[in-house]
Protein backbone atom coordinates (compact mmCIF):
# COMPACT_ATOMS: atom_id res chain seq x y z
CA UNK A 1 13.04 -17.78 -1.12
CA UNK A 2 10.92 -15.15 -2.74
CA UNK A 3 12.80 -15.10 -5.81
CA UNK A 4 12.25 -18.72 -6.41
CA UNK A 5 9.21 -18.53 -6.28
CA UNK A 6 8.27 -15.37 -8.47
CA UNK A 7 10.85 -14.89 -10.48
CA UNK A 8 9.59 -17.54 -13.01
CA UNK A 9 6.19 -15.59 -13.69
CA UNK A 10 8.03 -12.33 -13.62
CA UNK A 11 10.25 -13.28 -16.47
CA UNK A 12 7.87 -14.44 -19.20
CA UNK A 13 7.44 -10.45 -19.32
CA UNK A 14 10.39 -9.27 -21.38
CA UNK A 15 11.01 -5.97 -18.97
CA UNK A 16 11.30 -8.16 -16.42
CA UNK A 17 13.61 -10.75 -17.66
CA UNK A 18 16.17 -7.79 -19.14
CA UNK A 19 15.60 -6.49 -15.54
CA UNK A 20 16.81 -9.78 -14.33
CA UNK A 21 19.65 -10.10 -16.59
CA UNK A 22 20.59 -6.64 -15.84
CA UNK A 23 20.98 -6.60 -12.03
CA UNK A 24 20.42 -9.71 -9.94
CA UNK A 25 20.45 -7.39 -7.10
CA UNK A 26 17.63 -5.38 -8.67
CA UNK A 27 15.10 -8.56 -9.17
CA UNK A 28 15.57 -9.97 -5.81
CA UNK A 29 14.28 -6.78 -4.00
CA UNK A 30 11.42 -6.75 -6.36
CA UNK A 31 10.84 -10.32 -5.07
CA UNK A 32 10.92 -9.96 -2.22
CA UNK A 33 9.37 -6.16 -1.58
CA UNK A 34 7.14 -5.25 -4.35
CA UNK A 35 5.09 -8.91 -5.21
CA UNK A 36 1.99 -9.40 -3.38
CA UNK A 37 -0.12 -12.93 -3.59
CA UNK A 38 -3.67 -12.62 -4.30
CA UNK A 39 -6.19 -15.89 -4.58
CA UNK A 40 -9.46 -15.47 -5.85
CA UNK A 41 -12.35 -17.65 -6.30
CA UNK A 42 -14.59 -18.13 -9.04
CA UNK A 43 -16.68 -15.00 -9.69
CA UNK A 44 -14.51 -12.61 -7.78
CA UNK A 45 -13.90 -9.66 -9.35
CA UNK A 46 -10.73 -8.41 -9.73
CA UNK A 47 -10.85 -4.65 -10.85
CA UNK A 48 -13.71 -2.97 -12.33
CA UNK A 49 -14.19 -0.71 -15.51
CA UNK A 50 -12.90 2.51 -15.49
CA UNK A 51 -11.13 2.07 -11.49
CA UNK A 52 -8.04 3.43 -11.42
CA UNK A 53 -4.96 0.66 -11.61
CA UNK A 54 -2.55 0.42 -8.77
CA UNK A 55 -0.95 -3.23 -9.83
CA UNK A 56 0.77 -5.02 -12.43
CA UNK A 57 -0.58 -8.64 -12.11
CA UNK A 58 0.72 -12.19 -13.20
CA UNK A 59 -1.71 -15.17 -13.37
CA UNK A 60 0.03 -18.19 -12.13
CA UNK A 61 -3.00 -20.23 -12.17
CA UNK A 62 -6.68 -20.24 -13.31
CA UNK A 63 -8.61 -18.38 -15.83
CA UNK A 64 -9.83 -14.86 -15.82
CA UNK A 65 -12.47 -13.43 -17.98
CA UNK A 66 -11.84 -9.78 -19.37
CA UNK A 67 -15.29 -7.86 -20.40
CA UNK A 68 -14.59 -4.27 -21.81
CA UNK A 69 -16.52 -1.62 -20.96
CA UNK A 70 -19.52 -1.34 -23.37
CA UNK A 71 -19.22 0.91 -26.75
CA UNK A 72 -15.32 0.87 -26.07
CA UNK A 73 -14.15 1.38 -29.52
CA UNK A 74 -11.98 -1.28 -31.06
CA UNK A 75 -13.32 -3.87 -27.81
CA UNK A 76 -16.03 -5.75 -28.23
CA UNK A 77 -15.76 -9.34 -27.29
CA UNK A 78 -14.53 -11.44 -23.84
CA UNK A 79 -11.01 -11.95 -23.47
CA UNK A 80 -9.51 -15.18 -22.11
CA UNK A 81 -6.91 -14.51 -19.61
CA UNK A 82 -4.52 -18.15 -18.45
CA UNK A 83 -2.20 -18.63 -16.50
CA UNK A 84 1.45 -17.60 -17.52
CA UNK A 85 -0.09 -14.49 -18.56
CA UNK A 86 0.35 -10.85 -16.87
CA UNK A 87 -1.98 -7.92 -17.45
CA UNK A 88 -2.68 -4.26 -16.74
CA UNK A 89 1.43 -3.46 -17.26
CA UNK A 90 0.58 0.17 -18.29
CA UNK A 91 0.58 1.08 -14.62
CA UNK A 92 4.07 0.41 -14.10
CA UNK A 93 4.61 3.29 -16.99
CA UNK A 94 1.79 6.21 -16.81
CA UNK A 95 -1.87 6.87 -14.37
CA UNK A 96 -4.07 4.38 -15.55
CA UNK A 97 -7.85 3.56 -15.56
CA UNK A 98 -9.00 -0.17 -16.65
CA UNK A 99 -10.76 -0.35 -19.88
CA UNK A 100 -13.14 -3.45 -18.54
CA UNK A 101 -14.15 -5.46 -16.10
CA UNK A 102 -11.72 -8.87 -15.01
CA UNK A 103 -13.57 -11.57 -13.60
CA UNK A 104 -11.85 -15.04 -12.48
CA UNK A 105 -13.73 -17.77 -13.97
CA UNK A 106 -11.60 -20.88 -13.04
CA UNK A 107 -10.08 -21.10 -9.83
């Protein structure tokens, strides 16, 4: 049951959906141990600037707002976050501190 319903937001990421084709096994333990279902309302704040990351996340519905942390070089404008889209994937590979602020907007 958890597969079904994760598994299609996992695999517009292309790790995951080589992970998938790679061991069936593999993604439905994922599904079912490692995904956790957040809701958030508008204005919530997701993770602050410069907090250290502990999850991956995949938007499966609403928008989020993305404001970098001020002077950030190369950063300097919002960023539009919809659903189908994941975010903050570095933490799966290395320690990892957000660059900005996430905000949902849309519900």
């Amino acid at each position: 049951m958890q597969r079904e319903l994760y598994e299609p937001h996992l695999i517009l990421n292309s790790f995951f959906s080589l992970y998938k084709q790679k061991s069936t096994a593999a993604m439905n333990q994922l599904c079912s141990a490692a995904i956790q279902k957040l809701s958030f309302s508008k204005g919530d704040r997701i993770f602050e600037g410069a907090s250290e990351a502990s999850h991956m996340f995949f938007l499966s519905g609403g928008t989020l707002v993305y404001k970098p942390i001020e002077g950030l070089r190369g950063c300097r404008r919002l960023v539009l976050v919809r659903s189908g889209q994941s975010f903050a994937e570095a933490v799966l590979w290395l320690p990892w501190y957000h660059s900005g602020t996430m905000i949902a907007a849309i519900e």
